[in-house]
Structure formats: structure tokens, C-alpha cells
N, C-alpha and C. Protein backbone atom coordinates (compact mmCIF):
# COMPACT_ATOMS: atom_id res chain seq x y z
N UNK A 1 -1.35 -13.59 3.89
CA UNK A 1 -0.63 -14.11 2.73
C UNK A 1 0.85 -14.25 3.06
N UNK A 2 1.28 -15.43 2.89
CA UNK A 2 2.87 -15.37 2.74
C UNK A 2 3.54 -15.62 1.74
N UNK A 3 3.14 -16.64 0.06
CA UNK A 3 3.44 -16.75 -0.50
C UNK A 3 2.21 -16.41 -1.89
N UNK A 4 2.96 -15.88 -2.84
CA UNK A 4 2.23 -15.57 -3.87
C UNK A 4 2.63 -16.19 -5.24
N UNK A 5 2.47 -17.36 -5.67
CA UNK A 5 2.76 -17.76 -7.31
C UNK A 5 1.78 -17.70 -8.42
N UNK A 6 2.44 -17.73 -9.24
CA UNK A 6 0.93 -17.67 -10.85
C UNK A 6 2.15 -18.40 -11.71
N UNK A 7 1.40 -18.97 -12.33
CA UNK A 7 1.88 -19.36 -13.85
C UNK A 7 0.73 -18.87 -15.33
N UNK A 8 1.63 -19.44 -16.24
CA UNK A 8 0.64 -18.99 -17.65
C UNK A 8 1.00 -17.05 -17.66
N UNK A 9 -0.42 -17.09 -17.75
CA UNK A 9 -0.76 -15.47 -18.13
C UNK A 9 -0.43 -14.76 -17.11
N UNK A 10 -0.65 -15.83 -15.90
CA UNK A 10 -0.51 -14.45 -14.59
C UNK A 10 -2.03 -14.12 -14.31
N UNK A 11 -1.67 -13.26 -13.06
CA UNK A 11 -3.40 -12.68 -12.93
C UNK A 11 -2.99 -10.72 -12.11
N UNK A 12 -4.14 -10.42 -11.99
CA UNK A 12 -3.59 -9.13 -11.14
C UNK A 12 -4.16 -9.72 -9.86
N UNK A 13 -3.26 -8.71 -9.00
CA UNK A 13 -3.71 -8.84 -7.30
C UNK A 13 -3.46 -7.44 -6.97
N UNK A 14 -4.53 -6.73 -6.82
CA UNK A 14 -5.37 -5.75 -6.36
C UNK A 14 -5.29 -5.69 -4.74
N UNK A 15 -4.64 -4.13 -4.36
CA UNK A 15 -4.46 -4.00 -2.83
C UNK A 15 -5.36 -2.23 -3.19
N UNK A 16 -6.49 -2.83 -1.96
CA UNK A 16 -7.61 -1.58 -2.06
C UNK A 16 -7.84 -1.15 -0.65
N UNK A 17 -7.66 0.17 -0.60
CA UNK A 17 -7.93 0.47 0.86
C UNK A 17 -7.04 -0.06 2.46
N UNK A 18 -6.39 -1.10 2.05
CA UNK A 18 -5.08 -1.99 2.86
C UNK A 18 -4.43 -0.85 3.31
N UNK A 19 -3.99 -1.12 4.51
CA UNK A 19 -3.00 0.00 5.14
C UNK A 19 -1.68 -0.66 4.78
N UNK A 20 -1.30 -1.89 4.76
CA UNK A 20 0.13 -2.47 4.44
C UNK A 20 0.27 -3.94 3.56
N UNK A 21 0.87 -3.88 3.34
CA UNK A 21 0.88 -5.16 2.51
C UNK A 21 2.44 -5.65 2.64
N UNK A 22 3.03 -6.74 3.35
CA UNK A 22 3.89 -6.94 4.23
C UNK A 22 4.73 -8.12 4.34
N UNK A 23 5.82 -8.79 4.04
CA UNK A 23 6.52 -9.75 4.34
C UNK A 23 5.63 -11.11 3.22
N UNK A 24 5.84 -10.63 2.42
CA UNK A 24 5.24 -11.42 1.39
C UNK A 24 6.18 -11.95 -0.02
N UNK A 25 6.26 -13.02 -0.10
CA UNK A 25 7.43 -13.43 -1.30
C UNK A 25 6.46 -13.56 -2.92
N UNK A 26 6.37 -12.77 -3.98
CA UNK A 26 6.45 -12.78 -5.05
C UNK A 26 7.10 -13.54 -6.18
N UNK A 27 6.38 -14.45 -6.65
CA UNK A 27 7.53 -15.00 -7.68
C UNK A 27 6.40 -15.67 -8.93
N UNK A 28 7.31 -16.00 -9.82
CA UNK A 28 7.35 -16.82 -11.09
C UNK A 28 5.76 -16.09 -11.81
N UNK A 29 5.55 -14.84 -12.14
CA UNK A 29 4.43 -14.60 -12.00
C UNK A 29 5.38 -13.82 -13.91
N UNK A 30 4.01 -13.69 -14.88
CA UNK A 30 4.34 -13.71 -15.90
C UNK A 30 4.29 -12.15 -16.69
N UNK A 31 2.97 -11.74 -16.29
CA UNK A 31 2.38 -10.49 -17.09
C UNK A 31 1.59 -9.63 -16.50
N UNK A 32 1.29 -10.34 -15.17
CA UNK A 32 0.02 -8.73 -14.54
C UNK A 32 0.90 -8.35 -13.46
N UNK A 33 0.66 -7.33 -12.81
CA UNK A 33 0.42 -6.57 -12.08
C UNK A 33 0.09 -6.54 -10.62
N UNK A 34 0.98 -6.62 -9.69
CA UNK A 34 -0.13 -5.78 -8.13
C UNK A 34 -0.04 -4.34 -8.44
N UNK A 35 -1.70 -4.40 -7.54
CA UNK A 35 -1.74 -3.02 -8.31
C UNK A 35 -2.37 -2.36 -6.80
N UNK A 36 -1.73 -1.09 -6.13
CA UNK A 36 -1.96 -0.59 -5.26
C UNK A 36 -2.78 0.72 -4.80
N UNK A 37 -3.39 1.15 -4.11
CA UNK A 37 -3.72 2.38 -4.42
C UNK A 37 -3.17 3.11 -3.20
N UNK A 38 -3.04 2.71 -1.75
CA UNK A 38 -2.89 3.16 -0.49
C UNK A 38 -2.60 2.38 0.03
N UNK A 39 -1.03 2.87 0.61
CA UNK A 39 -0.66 2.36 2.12
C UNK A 39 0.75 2.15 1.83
N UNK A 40 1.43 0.96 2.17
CA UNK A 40 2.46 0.61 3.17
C UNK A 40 3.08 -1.03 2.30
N UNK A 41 4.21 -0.60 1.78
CA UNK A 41 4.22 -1.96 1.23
C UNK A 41 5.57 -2.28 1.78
N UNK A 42 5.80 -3.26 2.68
CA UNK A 42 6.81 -3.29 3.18
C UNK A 42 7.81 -4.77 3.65
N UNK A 43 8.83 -4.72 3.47
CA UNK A 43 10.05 -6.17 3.51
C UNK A 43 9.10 -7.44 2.54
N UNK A 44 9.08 -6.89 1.15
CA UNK A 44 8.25 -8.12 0.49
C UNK A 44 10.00 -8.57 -0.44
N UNK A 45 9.34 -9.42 -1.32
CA UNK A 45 10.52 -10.32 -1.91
C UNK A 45 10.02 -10.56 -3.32
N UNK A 46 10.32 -9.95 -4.18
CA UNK A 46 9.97 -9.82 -5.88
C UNK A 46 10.87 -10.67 -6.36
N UNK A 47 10.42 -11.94 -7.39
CA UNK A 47 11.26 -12.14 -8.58
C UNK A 47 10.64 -12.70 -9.71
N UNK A 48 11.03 -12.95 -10.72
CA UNK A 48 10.22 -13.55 -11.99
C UNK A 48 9.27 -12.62 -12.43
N UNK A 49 9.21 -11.69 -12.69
CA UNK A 49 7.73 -10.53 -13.10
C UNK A 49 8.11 -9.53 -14.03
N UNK A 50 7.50 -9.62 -14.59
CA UNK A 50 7.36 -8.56 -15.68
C UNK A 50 6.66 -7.00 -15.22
N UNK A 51 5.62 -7.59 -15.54
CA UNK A 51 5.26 -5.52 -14.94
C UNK A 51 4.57 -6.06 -13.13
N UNK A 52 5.81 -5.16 -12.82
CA UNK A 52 5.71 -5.57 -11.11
C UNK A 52 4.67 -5.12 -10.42
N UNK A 53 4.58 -3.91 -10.61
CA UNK A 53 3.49 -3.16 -9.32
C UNK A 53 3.07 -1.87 -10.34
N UNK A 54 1.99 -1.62 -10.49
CA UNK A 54 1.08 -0.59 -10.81
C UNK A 54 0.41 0.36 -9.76
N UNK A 55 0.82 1.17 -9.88
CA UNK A 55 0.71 2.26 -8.36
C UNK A 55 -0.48 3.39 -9.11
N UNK A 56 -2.13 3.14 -9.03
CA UNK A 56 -2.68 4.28 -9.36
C UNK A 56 -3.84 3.60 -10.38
N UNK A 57 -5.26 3.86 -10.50
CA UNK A 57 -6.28 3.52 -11.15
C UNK A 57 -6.21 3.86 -12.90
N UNK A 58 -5.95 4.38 -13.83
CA UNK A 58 -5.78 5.15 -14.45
C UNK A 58 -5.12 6.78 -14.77
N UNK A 59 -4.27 6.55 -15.56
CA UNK A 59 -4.01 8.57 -15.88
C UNK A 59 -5.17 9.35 -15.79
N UNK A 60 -6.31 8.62 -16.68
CA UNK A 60 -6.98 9.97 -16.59
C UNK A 60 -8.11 9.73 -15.37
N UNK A 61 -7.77 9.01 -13.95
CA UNK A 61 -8.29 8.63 -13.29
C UNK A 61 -7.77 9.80 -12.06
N UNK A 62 -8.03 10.66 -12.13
CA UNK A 62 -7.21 11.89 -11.38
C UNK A 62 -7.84 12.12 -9.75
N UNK A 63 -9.04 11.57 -9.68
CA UNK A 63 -8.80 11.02 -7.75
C UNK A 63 -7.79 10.74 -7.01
N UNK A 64 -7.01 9.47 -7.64
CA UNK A 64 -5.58 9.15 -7.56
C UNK A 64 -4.89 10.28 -7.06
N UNK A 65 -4.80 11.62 -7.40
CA UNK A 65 -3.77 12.70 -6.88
C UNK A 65 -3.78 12.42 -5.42
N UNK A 66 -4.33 12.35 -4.73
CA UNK A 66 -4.34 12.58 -3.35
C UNK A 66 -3.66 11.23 -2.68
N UNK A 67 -3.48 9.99 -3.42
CA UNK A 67 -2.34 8.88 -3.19
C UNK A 67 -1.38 9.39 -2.70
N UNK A 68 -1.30 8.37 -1.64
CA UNK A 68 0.13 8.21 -0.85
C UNK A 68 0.93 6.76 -0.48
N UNK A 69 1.86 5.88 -1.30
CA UNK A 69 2.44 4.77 -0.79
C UNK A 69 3.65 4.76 -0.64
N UNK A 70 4.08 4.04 0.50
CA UNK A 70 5.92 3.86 0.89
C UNK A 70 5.96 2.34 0.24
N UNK A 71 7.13 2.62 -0.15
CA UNK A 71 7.43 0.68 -0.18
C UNK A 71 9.07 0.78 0.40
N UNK A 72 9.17 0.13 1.33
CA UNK A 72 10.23 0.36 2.06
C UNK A 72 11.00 -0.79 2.65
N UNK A 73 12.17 -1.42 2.00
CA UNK A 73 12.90 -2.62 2.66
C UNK A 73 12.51 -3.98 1.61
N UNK A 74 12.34 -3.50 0.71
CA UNK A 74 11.59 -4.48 -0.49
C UNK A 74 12.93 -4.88 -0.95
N UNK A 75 12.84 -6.43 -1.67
CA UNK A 75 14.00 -6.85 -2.23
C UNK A 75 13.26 -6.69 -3.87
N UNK A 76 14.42 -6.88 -4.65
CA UNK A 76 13.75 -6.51 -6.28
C UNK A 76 14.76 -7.40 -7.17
N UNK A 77 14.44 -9.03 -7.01
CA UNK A 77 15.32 -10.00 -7.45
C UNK A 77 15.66 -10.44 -8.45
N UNK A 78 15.98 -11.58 -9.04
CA UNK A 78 16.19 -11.96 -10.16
C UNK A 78 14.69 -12.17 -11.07
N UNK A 79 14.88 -11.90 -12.43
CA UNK A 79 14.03 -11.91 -13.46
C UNK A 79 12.72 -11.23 -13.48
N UNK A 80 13.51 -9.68 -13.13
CA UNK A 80 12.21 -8.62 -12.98
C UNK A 80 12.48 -7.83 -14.22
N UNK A 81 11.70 -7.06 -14.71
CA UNK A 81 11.92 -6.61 -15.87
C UNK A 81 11.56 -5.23 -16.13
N UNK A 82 10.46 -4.61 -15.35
CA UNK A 82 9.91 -3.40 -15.35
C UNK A 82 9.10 -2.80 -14.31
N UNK A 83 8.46 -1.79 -13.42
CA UNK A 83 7.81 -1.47 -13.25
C UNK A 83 7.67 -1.78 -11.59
N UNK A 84 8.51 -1.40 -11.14
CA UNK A 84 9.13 -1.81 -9.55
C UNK A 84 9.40 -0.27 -8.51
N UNK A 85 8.20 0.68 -8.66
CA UNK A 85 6.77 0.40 -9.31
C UNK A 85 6.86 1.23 -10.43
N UNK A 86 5.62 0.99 -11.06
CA UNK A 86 5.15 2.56 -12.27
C UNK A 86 3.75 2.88 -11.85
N UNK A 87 4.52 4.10 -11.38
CA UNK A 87 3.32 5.16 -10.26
C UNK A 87 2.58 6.26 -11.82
N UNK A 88 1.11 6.10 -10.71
CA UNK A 88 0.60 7.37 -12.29
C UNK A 88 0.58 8.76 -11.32
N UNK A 89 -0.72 8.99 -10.42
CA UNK A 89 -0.97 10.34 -9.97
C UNK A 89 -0.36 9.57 -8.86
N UNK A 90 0.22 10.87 -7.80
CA UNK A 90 0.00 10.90 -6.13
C UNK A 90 1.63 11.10 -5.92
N UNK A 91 2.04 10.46 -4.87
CA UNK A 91 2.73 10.89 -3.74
C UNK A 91 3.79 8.89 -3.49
N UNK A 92 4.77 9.18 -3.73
CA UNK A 92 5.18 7.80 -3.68
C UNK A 92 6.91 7.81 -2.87
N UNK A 93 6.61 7.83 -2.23
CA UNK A 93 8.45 7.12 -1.28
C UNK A 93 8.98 5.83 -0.89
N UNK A 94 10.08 5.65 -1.84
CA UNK A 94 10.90 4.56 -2.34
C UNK A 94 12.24 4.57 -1.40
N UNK A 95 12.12 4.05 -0.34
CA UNK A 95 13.03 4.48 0.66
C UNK A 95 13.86 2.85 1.15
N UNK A 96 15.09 2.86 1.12
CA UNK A 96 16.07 1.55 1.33
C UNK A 96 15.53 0.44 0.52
N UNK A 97 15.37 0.57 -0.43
CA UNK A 97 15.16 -1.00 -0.91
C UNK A 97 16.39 -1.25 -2.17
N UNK A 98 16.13 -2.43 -2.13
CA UNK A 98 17.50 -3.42 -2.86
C UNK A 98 17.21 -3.96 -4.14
N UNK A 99 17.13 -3.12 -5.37
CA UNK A 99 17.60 -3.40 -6.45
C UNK A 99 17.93 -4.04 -7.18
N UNK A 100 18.87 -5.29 -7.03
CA UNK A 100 19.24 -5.91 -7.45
C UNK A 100 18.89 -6.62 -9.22
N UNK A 101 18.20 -6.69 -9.53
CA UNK A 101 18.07 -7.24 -10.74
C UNK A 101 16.73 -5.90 -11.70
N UNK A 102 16.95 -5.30 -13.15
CA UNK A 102 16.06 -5.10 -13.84
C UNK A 102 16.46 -5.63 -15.48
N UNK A 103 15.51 -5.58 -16.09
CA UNK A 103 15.55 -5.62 -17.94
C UNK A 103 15.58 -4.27 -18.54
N UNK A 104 14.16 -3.66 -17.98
CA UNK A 104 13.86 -2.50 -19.29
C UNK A 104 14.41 -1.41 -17.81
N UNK A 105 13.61 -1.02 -16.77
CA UNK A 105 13.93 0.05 -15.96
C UNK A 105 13.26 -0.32 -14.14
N UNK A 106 13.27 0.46 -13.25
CA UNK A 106 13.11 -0.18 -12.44
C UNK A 106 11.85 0.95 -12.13
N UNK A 107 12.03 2.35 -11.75
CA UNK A 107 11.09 2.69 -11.59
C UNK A 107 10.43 3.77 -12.70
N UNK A 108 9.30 3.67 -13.06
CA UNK A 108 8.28 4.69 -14.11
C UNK A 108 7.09 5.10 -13.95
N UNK A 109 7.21 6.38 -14.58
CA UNK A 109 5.82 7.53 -13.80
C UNK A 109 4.76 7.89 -15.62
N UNK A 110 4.35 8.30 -15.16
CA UNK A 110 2.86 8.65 -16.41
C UNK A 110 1.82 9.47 -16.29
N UNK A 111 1.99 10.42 -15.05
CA UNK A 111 0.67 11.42 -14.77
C UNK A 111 1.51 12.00 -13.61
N UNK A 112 2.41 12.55 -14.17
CA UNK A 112 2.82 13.97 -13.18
C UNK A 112 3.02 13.10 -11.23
N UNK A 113 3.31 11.71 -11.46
CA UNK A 113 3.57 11.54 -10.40
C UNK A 113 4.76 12.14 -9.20
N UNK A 114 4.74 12.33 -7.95
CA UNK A 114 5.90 13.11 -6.96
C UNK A 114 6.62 11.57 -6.52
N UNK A 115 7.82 11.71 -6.61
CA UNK A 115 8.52 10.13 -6.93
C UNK A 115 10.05 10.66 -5.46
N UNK A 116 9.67 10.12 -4.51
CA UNK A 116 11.49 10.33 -3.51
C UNK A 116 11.94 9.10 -3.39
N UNK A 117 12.82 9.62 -3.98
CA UNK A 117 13.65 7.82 -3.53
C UNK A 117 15.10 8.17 -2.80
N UNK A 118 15.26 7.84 -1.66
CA UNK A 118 16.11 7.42 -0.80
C UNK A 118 17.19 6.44 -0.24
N UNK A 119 17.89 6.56 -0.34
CA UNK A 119 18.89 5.38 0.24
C UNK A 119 18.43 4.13 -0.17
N UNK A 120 18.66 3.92 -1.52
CA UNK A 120 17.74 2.65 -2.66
C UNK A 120 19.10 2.11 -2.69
N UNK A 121 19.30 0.97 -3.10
CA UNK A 121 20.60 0.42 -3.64
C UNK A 121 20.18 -0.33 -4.75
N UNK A 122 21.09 0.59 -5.91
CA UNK A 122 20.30 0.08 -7.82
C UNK A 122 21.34 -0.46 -8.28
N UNK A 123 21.50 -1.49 -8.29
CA UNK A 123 22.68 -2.29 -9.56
C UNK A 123 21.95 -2.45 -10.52
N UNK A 124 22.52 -2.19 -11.77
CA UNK A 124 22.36 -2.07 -13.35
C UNK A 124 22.55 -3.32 -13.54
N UNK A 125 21.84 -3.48 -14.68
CA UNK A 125 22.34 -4.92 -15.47
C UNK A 125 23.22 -4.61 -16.51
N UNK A 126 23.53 -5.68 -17.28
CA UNK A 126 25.22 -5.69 -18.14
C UNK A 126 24.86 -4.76 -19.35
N UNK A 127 23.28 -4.67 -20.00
CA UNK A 127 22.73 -4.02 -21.26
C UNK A 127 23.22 -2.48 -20.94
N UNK A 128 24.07 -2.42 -21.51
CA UNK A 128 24.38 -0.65 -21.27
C UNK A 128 23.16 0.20 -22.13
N UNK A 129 22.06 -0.64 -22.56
CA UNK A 129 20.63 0.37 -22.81
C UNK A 129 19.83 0.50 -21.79
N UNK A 130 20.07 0.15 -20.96
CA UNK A 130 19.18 -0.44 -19.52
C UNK A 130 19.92 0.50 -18.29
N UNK A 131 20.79 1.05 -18.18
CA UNK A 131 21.14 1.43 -17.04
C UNK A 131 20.46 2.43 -16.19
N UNK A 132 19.61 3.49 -16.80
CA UNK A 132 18.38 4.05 -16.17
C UNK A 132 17.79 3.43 -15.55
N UNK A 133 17.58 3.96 -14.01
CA UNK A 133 16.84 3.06 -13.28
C UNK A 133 15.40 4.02 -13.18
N UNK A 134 15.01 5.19 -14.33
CA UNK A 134 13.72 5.85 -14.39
C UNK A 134 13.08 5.54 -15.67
N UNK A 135 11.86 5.80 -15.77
CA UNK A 135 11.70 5.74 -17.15
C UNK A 135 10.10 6.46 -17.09
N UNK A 136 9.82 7.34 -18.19
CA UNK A 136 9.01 8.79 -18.03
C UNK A 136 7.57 8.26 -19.27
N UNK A 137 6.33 7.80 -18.95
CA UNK A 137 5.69 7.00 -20.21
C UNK A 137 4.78 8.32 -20.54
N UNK A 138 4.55 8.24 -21.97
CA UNK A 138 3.63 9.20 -22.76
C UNK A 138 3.80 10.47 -21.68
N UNK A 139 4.77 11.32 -22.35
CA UNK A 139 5.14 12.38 -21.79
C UNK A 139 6.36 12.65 -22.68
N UNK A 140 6.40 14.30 -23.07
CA UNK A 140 7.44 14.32 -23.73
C UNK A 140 8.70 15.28 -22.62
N UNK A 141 9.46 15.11 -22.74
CA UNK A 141 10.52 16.23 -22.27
C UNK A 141 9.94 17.48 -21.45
N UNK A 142 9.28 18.41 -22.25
CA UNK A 142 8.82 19.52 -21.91
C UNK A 142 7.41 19.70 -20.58
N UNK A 143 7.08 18.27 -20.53
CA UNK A 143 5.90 17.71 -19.70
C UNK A 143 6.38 17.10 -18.32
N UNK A 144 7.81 16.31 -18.41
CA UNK A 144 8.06 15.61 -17.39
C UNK A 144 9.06 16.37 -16.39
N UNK A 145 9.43 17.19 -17.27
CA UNK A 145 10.87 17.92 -17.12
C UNK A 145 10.44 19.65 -15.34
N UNK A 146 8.84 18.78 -15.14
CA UNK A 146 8.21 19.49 -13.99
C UNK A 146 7.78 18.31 -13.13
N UNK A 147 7.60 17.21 -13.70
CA UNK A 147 7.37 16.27 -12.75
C UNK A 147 9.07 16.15 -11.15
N UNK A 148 8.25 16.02 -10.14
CA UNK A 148 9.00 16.21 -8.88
C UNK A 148 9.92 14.54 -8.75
N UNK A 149 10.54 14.31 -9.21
CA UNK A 149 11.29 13.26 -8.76
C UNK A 149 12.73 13.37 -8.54
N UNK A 150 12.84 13.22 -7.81
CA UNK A 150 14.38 12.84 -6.96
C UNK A 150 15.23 11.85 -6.35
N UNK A 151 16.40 11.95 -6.29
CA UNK A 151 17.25 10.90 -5.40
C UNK A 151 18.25 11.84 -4.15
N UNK A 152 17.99 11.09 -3.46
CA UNK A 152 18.85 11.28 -2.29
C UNK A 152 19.60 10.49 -1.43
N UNK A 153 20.51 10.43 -1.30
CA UNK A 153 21.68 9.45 -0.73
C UNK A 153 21.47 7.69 -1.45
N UNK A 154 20.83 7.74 -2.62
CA UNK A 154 20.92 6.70 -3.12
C UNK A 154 22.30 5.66 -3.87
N UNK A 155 22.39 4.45 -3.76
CA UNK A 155 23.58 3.66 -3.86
C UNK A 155 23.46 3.57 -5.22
N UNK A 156 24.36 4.01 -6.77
CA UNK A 156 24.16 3.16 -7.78
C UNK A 156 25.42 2.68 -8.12
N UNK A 157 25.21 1.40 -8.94
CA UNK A 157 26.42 0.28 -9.16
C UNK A 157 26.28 0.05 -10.52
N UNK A 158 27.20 -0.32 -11.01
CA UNK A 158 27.39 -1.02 -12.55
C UNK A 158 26.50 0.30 -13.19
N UNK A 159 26.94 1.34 -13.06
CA UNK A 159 26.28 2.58 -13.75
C UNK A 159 25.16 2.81 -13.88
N UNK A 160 24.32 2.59 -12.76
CA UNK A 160 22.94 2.68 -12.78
C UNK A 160 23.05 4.47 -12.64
N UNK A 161 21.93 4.78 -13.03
CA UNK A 161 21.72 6.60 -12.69
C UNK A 161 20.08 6.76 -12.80
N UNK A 162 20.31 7.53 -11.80
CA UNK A 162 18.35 8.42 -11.85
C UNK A 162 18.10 9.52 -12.56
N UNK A 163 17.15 9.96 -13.51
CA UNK A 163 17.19 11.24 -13.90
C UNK A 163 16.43 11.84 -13.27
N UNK A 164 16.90 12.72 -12.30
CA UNK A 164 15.54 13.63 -11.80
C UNK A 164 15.16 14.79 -12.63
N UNK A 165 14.17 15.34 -11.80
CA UNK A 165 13.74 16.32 -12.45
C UNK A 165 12.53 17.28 -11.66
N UNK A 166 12.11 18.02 -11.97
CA UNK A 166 11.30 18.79 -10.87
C UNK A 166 12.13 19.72 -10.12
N UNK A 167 11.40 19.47 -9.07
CA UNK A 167 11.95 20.19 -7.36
C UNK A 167 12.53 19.31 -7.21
N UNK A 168 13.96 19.80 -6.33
CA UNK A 168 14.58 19.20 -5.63
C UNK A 168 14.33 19.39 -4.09
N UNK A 169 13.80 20.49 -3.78
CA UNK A 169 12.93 21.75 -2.06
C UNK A 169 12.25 20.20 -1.59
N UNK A 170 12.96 20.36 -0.34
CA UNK A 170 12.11 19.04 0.35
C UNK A 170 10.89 19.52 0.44
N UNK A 171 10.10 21.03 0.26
CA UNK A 171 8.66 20.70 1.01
C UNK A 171 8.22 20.12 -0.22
N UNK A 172 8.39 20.35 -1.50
CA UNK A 172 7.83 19.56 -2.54
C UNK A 172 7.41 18.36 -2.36
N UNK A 173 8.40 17.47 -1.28
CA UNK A 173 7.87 16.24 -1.15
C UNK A 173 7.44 15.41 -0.01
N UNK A 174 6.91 16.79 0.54
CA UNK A 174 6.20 16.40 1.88
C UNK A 174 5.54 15.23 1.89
N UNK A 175 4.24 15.05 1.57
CA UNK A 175 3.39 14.60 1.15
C UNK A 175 3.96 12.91 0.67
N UNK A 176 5.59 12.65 0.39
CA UNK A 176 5.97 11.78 -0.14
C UNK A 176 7.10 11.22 0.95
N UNK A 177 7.28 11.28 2.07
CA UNK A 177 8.03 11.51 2.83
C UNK A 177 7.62 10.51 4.30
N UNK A 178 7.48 9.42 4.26
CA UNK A 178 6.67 8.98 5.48
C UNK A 178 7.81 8.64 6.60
N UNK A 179 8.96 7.85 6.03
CA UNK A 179 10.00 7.55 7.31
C UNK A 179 11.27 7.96 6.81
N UNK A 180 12.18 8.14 8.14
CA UNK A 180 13.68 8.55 7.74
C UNK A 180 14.13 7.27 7.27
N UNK A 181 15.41 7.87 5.93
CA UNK A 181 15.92 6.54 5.52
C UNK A 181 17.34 6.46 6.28
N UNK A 182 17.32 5.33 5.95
CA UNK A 182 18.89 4.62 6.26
C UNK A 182 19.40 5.43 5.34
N UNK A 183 21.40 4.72 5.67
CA UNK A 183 21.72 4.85 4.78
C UNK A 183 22.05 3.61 3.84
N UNK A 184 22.28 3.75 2.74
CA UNK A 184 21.99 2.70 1.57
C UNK A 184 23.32 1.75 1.58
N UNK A 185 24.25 1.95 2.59
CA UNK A 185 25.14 0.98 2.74
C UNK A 185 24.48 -0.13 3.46
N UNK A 186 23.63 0.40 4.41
CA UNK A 186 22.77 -0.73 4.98
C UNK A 186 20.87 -1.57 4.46
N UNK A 187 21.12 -1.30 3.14
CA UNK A 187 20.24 -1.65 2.55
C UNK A 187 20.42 -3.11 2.60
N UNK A 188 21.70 -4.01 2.16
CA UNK A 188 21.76 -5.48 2.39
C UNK A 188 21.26 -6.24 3.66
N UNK A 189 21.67 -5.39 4.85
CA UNK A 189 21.67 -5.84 6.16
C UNK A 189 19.76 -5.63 5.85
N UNK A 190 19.13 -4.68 5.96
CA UNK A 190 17.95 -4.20 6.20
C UNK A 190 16.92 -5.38 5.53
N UNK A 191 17.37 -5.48 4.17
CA UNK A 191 16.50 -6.34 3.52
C UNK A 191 16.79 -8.00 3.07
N UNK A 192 17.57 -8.20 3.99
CA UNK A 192 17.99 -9.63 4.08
C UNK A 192 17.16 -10.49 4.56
N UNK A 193 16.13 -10.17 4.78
CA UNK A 193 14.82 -11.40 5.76
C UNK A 193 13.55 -10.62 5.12
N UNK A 194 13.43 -10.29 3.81
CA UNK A 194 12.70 -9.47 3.29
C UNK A 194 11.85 -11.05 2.51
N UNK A 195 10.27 -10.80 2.71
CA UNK A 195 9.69 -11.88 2.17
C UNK A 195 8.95 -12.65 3.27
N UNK A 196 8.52 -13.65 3.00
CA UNK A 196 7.74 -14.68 4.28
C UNK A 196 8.63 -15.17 5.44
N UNK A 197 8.07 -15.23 6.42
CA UNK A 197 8.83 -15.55 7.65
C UNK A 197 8.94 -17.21 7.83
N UNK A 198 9.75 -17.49 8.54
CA UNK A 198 9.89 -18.79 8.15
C UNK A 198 9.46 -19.78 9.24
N UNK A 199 8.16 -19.87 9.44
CA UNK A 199 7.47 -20.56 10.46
C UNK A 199 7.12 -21.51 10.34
N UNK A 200 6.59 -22.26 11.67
CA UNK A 200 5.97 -23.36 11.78
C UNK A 200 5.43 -23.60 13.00
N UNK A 201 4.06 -24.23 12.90
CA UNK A 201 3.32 -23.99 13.50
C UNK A 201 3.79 -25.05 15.41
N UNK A 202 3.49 -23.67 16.30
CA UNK A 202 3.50 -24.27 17.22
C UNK A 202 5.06 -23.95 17.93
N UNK A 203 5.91 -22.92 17.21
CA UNK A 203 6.60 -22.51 16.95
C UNK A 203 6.91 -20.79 17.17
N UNK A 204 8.05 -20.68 17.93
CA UNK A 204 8.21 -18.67 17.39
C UNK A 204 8.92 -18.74 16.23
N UNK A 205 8.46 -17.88 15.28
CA UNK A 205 8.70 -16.93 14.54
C UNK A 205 10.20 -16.46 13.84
């Protein structure tokens, strides 16, 4: 796959068992979902989407615990709105990727998900209701306020902020931890060729 469009309703695109899912451009897509369960999502190119990526089968689908996905070097462009990703159960590391555009929030959890995010670079949009770049679903305070999520050496701009919560003890997030990050000054450089490669046949790369 190198390019992915939908119009209308949109559709879902389902990544099952895939070890990576990779250099792929996203766009103009309306209302569903990729929805992942395992692996490696890496230098793709998001824009136009509403609920971006769904990380996990169901809440009360609790197999899921034992999930593990990186998405790493991802761009997150104009006219995204939510869910970049919204992880339910497992193990998820959000390491150098580029931010750039949300509506409602960028990343959200719903079943006690372990959330590291690393050397991310989050610019806020202008809605000073929007500047959370977390957001915690059907869960009250007293429920989430153990969920493991963190930031570390992450870039925020135009007043973006993370709320963590949990552990901050790296072994907590072993399990969530697949590569060393950059640092998030070099998130532009990193994810600048993020998306389909620009070939032609008969041709390098």
C-alpha cells in the first residue's frame, strides 16, 4: 500500500497480526478508523480524519492486555480531529512523531491502557478548549488516576500539555518501550519524508 483515500462515510482498515504497517499516506477519509492490534506503525502521513486509529478489539475485550504497538516517525497533519491513537488494553509507545494539527485531542485511552510517549512534538490548536493533547474515555478520576501514562522529553507548543498519571518507574513501562527516542528537536528532520515514497517504476527509490 502506498496511498490510502475514502470519501462519503469512510470505511475501516483493519491491521491483524501485521508486524508493520509503513510509509503509507492517509487522507480525506471521514469517520472510521484503522484499527490495529500488533506491531509497528511507522513514517506514515495522516490528514483529513476524524477518529484516526483505534488501537485494541473492545474494552471488555481483555485478550488485548498482552498488546504491544510503536508508532514511531508518524506525521499527524492537517484536519485530524481525534484519536491519533485511542488505545484500549495493552502496551503502546508513541515515540518522535509530529503533531502538528488536532480538534478535540490527540491521544485517548479507555481500559487501563500503559501509554509512553517520547520526544513527540504537540502543537495545540488556537481553541484554548483543545489544548490537552490526552483525553481519558468512560473513566472517572479515581479509575484513571492509576492508569500508567507518561511524557518524557516531549516538545509542547502553543500550550499543548499531557496529563500523566500512573507510574512514572521506567520498569512500569517496559513492556511499552521498543526503541530509543530522539530528541524532539529532531522530530521535523525525522519525519519529513514520512508517507509514500516517491517512485517510479524502473527507477531508485
Amino acid at each position: 500500500m502506498r496511498w490510502i483515500f475514502t470519501s462519503g462515510g469512510g470505511r475501516w482498515l483493519m491491521v491483524m497480526g501485521s508486524r508493520s504497517l509503513g510509509r503509507v499516506i492517509f487522507g480525506l477519509i471521514t469517520t472510521r478508523s484503522l484499527v490495529a492490534l500488533m506491531g509497528l506503525l511507522i513514517l506514515n502521513y495522516f490528514t483529513h480524519h476524524n477518529e484516526v486509529m483505534l488501537l485494541g478489539h473492545s474494552d471488555t475485550y481483555t485478550r488485548d492486555k498482552v498488546m504491544q504497538v510503536t508508532f514511531a516517525y508518524n506525521h499527524f497533519g492537517r484536519g485530524l480531529i481525534q484519536r491519533m491513537p485511542r488505545c484500549r488494553h495493552g502496551y503502546f509507545h508513541v515515540v518522535n512523531n509530529d503533531y502538528t494539527h488536532w480538534e478535540m485531542y490527540a491521544i485517548g485511552g479507555s481500559a487501563s491502557p500503559t501509554i509512553n510517549s517520547q520526544g513527540n512534538r504537540y502543537l495545540a490548536p488556537r481553541n484554548r478548549f483543545a489544548k490537552e493533547v490526552t483525553k481519558r474515555d468512560y473513566a472517572g478520576h479515581w479509575q484513571w488516576k492509576h492508569w500508567n501514562w507518561r511524557s518524557e522529553g516531549d516538545l509542547f507548543l502553543n500550550g499543548a500539555f499531557f496529563t500523566r498519571s500512573g507510574s512514572g518507574r521506567g520498569a512500569s513501562y517496559a513492556r511499552a518501550s521498543s526503541l530509543e527516542a530522539k530528541s524532539s528537536s529532531l522530530v521535523g528532520v525525522i519525519t519529513s519524508n514520512a508517507g509514500a515514497l516517491n517512485c517510479r517504476g524502473g527507477r531508485r527509490c
